[in-house]
N, C-alpha and C. Protein backbone atom coordinates (compact mmCIF):
# COMPACT_ATOMS: atom_id res chain seq x y z
N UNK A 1 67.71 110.24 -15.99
CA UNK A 1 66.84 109.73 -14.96
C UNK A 1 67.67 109.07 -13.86
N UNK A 2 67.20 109.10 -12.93
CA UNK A 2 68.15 108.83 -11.19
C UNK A 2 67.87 107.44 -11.18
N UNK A 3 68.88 106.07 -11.19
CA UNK A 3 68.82 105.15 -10.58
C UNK A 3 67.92 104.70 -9.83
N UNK A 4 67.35 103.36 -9.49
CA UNK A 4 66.75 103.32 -8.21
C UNK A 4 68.36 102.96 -7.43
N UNK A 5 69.23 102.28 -7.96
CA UNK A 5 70.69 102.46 -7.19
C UNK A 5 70.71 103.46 -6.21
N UNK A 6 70.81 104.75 -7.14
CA UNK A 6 71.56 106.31 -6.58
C UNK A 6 69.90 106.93 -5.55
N UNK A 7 69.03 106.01 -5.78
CA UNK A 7 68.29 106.93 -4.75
C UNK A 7 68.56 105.77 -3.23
N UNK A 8 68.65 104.76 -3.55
CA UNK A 8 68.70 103.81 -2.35
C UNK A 8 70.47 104.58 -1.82
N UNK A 9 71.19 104.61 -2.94
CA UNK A 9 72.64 104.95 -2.09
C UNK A 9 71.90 106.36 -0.94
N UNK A 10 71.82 107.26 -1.71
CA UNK A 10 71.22 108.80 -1.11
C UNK A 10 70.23 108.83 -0.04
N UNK A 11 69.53 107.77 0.09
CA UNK A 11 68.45 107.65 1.28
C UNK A 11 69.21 106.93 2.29
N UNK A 12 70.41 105.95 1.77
CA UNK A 12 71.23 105.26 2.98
C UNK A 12 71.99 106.24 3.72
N UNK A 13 72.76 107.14 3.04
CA UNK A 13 73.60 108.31 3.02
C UNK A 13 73.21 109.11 3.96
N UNK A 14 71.94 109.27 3.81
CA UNK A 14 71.42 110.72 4.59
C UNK A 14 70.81 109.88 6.39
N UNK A 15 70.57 108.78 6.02
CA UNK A 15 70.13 108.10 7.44
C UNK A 15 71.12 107.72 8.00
N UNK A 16 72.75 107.80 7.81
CA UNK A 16 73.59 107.04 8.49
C UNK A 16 74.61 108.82 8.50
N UNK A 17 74.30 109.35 8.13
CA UNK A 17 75.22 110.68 8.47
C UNK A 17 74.81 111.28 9.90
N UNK A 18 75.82 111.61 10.83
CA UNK A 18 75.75 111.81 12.17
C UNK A 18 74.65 113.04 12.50
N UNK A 19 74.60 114.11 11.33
CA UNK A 19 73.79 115.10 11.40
C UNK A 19 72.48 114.98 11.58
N UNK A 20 71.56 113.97 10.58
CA UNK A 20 70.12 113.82 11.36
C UNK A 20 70.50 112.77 12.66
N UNK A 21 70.95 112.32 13.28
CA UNK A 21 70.84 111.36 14.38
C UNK A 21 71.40 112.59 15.73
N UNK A 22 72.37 113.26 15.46
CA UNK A 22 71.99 114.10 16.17
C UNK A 22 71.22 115.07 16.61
N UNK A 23 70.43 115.47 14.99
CA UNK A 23 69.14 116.20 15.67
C UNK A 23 67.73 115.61 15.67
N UNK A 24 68.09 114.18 15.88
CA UNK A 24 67.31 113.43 16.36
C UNK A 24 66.90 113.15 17.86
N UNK A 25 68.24 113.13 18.45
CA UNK A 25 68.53 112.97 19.43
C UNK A 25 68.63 114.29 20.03
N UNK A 26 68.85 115.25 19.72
CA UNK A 26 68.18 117.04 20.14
C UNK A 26 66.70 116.69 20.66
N UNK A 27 66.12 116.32 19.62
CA UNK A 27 64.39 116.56 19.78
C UNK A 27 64.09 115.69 21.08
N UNK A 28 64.75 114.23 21.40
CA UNK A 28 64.61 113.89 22.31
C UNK A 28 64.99 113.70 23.25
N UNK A 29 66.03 114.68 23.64
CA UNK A 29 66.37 115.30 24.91
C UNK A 29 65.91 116.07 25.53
N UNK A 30 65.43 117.41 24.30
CA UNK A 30 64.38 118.10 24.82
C UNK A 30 63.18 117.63 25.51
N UNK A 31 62.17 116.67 24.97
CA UNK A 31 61.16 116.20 25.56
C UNK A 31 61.66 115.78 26.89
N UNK A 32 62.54 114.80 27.16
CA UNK A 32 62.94 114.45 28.19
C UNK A 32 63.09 115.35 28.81
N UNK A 33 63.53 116.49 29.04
CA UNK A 33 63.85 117.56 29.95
C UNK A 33 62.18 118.00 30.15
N UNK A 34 61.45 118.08 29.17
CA UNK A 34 59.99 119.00 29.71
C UNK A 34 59.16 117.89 30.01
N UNK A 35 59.83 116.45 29.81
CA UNK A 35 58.92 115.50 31.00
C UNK A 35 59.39 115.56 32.32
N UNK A 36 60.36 115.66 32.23
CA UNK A 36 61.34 115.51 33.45
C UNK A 36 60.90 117.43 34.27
N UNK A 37 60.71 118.10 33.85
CA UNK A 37 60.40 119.62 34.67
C UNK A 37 58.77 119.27 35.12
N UNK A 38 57.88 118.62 34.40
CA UNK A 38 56.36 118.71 34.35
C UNK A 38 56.40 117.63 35.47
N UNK A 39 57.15 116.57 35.22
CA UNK A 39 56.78 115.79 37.24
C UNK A 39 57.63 116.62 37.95
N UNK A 40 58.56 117.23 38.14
CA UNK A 40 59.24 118.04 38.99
C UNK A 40 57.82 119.06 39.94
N UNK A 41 57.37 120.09 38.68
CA UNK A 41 55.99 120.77 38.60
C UNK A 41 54.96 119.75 39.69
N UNK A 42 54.82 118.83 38.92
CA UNK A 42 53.65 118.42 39.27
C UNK A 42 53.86 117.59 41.08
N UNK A 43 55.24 116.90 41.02
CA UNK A 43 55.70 116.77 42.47
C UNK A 43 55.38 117.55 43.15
N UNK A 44 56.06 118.79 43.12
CA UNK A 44 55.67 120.08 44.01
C UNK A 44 54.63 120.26 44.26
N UNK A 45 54.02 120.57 43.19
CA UNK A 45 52.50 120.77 43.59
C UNK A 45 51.57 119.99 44.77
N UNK A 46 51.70 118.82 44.23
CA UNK A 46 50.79 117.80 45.28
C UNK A 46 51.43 117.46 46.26
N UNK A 47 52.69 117.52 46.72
CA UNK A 47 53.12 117.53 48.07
C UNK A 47 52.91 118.75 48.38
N UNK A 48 52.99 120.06 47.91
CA UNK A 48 52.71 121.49 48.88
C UNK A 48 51.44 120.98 49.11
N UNK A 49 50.34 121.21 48.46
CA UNK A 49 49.02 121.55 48.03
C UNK A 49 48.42 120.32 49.47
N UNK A 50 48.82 118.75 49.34
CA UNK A 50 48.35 117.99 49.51
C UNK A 50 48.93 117.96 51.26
N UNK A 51 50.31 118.56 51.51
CA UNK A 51 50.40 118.50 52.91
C UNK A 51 49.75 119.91 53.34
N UNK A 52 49.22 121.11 52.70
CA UNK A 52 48.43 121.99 53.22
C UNK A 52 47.08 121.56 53.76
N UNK A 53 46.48 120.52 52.89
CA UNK A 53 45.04 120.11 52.98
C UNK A 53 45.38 118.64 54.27
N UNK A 54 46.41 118.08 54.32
CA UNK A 54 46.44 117.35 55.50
C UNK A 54 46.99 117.96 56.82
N UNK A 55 47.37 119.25 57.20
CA UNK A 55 47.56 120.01 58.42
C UNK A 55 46.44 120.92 58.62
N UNK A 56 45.53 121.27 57.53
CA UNK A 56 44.48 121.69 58.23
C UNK A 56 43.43 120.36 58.93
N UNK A 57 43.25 119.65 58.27
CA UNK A 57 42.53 118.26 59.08
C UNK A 57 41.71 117.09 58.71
N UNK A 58 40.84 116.49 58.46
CA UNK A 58 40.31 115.56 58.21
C UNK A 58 39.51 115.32 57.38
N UNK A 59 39.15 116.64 56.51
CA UNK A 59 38.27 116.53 55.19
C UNK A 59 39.17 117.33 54.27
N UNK A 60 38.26 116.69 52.82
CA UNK A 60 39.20 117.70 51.41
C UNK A 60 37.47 117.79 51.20
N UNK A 61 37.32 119.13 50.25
CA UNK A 61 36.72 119.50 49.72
C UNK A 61 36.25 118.60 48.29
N UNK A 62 34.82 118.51 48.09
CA UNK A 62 35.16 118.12 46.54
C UNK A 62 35.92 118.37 45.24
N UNK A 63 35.93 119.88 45.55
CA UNK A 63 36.49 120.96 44.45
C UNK A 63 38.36 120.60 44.56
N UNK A 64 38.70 120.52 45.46
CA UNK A 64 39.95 120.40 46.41
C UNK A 64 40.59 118.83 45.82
N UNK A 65 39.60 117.66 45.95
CA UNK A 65 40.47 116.88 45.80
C UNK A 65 40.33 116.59 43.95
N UNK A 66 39.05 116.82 43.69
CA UNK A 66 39.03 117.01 42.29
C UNK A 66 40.29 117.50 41.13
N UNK A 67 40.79 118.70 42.21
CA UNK A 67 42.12 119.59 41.37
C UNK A 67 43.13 119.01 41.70
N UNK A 68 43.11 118.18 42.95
CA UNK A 68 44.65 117.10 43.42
C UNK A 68 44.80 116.05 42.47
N UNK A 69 43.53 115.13 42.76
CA UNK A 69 43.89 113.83 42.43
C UNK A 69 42.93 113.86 40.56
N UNK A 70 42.38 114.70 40.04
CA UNK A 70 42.19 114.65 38.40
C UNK A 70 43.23 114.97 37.65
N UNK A 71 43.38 116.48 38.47
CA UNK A 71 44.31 117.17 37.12
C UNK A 71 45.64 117.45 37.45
N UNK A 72 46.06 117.30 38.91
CA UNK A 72 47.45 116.88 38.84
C UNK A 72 48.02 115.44 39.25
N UNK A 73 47.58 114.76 39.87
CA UNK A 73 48.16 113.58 40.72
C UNK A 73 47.88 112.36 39.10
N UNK A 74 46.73 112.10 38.81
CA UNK A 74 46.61 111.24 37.65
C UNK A 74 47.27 111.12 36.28
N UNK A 75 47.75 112.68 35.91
CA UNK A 75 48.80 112.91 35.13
C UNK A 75 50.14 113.20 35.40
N UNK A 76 50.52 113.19 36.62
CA UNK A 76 52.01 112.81 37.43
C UNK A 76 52.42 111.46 37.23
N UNK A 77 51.00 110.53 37.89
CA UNK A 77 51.28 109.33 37.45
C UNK A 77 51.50 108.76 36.19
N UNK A 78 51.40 108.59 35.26
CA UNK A 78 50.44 108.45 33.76
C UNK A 78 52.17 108.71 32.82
N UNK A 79 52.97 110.08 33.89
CA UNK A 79 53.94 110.73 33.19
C UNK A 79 55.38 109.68 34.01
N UNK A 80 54.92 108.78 34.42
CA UNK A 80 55.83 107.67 35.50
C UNK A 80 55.99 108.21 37.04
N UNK A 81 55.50 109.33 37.49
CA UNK A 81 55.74 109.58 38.94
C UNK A 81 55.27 108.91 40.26
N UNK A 82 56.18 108.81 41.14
CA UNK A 82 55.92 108.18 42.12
C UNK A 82 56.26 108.86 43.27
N UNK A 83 56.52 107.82 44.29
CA UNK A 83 57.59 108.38 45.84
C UNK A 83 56.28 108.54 46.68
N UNK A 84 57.01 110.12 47.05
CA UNK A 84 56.60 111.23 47.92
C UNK A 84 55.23 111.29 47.75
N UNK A 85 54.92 111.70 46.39
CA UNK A 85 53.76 112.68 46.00
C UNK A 85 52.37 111.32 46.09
N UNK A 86 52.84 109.71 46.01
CA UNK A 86 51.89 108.91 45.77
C UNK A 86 51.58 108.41 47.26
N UNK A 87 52.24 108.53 48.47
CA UNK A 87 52.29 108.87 49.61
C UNK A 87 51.32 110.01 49.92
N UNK A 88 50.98 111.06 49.98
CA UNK A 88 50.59 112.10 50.11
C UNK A 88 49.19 111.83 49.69
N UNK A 89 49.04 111.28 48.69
CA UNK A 89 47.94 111.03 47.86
C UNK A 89 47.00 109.93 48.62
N UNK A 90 47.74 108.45 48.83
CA UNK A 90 47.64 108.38 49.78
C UNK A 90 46.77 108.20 51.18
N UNK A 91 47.35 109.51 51.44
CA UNK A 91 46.62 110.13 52.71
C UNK A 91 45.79 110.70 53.00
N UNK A 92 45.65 111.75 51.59
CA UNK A 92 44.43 112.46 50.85
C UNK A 92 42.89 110.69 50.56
N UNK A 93 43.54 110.04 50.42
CA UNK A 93 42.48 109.07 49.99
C UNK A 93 42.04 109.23 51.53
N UNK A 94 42.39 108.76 52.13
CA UNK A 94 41.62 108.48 53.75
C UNK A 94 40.97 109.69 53.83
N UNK A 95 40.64 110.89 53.55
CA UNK A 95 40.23 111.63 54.70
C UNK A 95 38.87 111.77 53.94
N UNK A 96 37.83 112.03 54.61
CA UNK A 96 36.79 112.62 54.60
C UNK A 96 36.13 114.20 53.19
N UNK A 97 36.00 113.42 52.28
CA UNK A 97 34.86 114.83 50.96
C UNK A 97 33.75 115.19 51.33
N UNK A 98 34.17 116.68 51.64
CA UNK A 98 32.68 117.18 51.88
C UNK A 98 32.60 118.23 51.04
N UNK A 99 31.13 118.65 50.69
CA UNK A 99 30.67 119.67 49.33
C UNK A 99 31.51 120.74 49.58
N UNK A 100 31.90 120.92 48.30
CA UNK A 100 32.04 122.13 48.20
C UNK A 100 31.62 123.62 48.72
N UNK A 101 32.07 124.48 49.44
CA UNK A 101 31.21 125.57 50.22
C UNK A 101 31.14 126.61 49.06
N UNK A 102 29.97 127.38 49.31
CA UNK A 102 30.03 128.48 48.54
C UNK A 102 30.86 129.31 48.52
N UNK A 103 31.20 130.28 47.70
CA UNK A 103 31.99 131.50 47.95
C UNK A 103 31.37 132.37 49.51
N UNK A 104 32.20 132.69 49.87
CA UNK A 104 31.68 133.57 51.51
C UNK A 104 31.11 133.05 52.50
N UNK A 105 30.69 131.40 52.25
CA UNK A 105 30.57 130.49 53.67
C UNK A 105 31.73 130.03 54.19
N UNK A 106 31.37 129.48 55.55
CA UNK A 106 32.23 128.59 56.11
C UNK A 106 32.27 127.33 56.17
N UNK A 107 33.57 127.13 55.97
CA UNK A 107 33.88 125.62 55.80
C UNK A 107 32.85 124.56 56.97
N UNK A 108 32.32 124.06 56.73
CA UNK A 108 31.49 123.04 58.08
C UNK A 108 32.73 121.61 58.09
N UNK A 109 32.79 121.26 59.58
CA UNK A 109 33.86 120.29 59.56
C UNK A 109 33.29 118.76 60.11
């Protein structure tokens, strides 16, 4: 029968050997890199997206700012992002929501 000694030595053993701490430290580099690409992603996005909707002019759509500021800008933030993109955002706050147009109408301004 195994010690409780030889299992405390063997559980110290295996937590202080360089091999799990390095692929410890694998797993969380990786994440870091696909947090670090997903605000990259998500930067882009809402500065393209968000200076398209401020050079056309003075309103966002409901649908429009819904997809800016829900499902990308709130989880940019949330993921630590700032700068540029919270600027932009922003600016998007000032302007004017108007309904959504149907498919094949025109925008009313």
């Amino acid at each position: 029968m195994i010690s409780l000694e030889a299992i405390i030595t063997i559980v110290c053993s295996v937590l202080a050997s360089s091999g799990l701490w390095t692929f410890i430290l694998k797993i969380h580099d990786k994440k870091d890199a696909k947090t670090k690409m997903t605000l990259g992603i998500g930067h882009d996005r809402i500065v393209k997206i968000g200076t398209d909707i401020l050079e056309r002019g003075d309103y966002i759509s409901e649908d429009e700012y819904e997809n800016l500021h829900d499902y990308l800008y709130l989880p940019y933030k949330a993921l630590g992002g700032n700068g540029s993109a919270e600027k932009i955002m922003q600016q998007i706050d000032q302007l004017r929501i108007v309904k959504t147009p149907h498919p094949g109408s025109k925008q009313k301004e």
